[in-house]
Protein backbone atom coordinates (compact mmCIF):
# COMPACT_ATOMS: atom_id res chain seq x y z
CA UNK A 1 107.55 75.01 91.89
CA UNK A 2 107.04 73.74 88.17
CA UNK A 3 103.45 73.09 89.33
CA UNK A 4 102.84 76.52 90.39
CA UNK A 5 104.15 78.08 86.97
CA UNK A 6 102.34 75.82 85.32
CA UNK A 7 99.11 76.69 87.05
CA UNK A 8 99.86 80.05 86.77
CA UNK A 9 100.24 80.04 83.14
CA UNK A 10 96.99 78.34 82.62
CA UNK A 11 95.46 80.82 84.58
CA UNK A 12 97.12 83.74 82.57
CA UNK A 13 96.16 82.26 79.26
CA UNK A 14 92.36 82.30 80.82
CA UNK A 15 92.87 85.80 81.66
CA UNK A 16 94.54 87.09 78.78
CA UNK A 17 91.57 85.29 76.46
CA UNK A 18 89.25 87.46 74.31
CA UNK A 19 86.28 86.33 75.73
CA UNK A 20 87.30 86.89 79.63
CA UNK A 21 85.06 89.64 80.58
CA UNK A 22 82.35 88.47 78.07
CA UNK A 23 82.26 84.83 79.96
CA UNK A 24 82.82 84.75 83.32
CA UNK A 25 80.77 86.99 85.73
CA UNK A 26 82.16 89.38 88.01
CA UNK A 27 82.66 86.56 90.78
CA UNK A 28 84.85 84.12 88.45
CA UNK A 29 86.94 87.26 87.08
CA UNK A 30 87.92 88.30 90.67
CA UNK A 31 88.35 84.81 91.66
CA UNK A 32 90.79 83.89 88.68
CA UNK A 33 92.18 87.32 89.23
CA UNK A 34 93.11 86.65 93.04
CA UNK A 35 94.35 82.87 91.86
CA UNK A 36 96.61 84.98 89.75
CA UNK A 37 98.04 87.09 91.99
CA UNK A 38 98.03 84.26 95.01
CA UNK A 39 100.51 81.93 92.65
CA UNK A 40 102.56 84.74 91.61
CA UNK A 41 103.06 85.15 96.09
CA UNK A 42 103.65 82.00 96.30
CA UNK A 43 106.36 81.62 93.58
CA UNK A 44 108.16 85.19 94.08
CA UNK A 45 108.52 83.97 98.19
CA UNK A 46 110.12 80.98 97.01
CA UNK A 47 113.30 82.67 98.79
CA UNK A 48 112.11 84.74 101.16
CA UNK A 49 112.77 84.23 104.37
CA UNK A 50 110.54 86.35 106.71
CA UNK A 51 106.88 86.73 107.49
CA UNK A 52 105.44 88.86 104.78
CA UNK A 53 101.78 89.76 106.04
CA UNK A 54 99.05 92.19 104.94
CA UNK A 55 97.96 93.70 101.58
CA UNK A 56 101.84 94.65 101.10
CA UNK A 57 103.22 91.26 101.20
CA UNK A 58 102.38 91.13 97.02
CA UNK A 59 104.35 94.07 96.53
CA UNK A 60 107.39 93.20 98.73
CA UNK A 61 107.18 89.63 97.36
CA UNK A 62 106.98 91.10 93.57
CA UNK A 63 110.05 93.33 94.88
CA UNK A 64 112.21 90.45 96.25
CA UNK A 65 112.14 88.53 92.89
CA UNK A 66 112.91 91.92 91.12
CA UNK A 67 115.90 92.07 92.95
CA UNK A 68 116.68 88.76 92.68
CA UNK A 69 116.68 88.61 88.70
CA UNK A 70 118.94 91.56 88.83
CA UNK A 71 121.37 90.08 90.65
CA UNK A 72 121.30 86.99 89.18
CA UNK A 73 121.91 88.61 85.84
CA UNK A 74 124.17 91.22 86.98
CA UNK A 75 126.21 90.05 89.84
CA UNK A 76 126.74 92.76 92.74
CA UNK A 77 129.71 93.87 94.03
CA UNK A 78 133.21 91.69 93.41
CA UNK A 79 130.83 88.93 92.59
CA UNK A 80 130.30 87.72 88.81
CA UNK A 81 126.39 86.87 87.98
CA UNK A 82 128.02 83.11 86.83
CA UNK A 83 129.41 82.74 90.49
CA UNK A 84 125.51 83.18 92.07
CA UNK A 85 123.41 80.27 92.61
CA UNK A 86 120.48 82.13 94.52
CA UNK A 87 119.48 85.09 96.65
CA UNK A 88 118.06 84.54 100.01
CA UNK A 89 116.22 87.21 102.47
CA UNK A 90 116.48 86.60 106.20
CA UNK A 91 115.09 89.76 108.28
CA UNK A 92 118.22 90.99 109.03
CA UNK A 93 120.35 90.41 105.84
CA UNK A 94 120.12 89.49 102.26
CA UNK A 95 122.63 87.00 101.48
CA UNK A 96 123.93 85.39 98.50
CA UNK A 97 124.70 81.39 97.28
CA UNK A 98 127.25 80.20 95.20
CA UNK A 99 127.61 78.02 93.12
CA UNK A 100 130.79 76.45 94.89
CA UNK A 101 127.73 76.29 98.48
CA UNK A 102 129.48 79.11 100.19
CA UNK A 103 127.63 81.51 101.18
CA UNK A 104 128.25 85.78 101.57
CA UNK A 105 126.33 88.73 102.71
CA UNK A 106 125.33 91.62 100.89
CA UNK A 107 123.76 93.81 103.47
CA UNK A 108 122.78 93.54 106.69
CA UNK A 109 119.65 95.71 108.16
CA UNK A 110 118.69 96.46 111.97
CA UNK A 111 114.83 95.23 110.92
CA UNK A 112 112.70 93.86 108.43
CA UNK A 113 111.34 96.62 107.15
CA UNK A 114 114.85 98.20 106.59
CA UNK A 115 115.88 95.33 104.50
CA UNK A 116 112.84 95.70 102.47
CA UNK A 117 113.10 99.32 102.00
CA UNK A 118 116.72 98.78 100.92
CA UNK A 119 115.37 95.75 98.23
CA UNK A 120 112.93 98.84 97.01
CA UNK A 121 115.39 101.52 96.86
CA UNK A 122 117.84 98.88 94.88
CA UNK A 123 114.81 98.25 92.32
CA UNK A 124 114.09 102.17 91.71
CA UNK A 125 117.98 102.71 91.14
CA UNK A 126 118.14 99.76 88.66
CA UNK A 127 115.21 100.19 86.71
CA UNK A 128 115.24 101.64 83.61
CA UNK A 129 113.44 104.42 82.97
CA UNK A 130 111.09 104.92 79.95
């Protein structure tokens, strides 16, 4: 996973240079562009659980760690953010790791598109708003 942030960042620092758009063509701009957005898949899926496929699988991916920082910082429910080790998404639940290796629910959903929707929904209600 360090590898991946690591290659991430150097493609970020490539992207975010001055000269981006002066240097590379059109071709090597989208291609460092997808790179981009192909690590930051790979690392935001790092605990996902089920198939994410099509042009959405960014966005539910970029959702899942959103959610995931939250409750990591925040706790949910009874549970203290300190207790949590890690979130993990399974198609039919999202479920929580502690630090002592047990192991709870926090929802459980009928499909996967119903957990996702839920993961969403959470985001909206705990973003702040500008």
């Amino acid at each position: 996973m360090d590898k991946l942030k690591a290659k991430l960042n150097q493609i970020e620092a490539i992207i975010k240079a001055d000269d981006f758009y002066t240097k590379y063509d059109s071709e090597q701009r989208s291609r460092y562009l997808q790179q981009r957005s192909d690590l930051e898949f790979k690392i935001n899926k790092e605990n996902i659980y089920v198939r994410l496929t099509g042009y959405d699988k960014y966005y539910y991916a970029h959702q899942c760690a959103e959610f995931t920082k939250y409750i990591l910082s925040n706790g949910i429910k009874q549970h203290k953010a300190s207790d949590i080790a890690g979130v993990s998404f399974h198609t039919h639940n999202i479920s929580i790791r502690f630090n002592s290796s047990a192991e709870s629910d926090i929802q459980r959903f009928e499909t996967k598109q119903e957990m996702l929707g839920f993961v969403v929904g959470f985001n909206a209600c705990t973003s702040e708003v500008a």
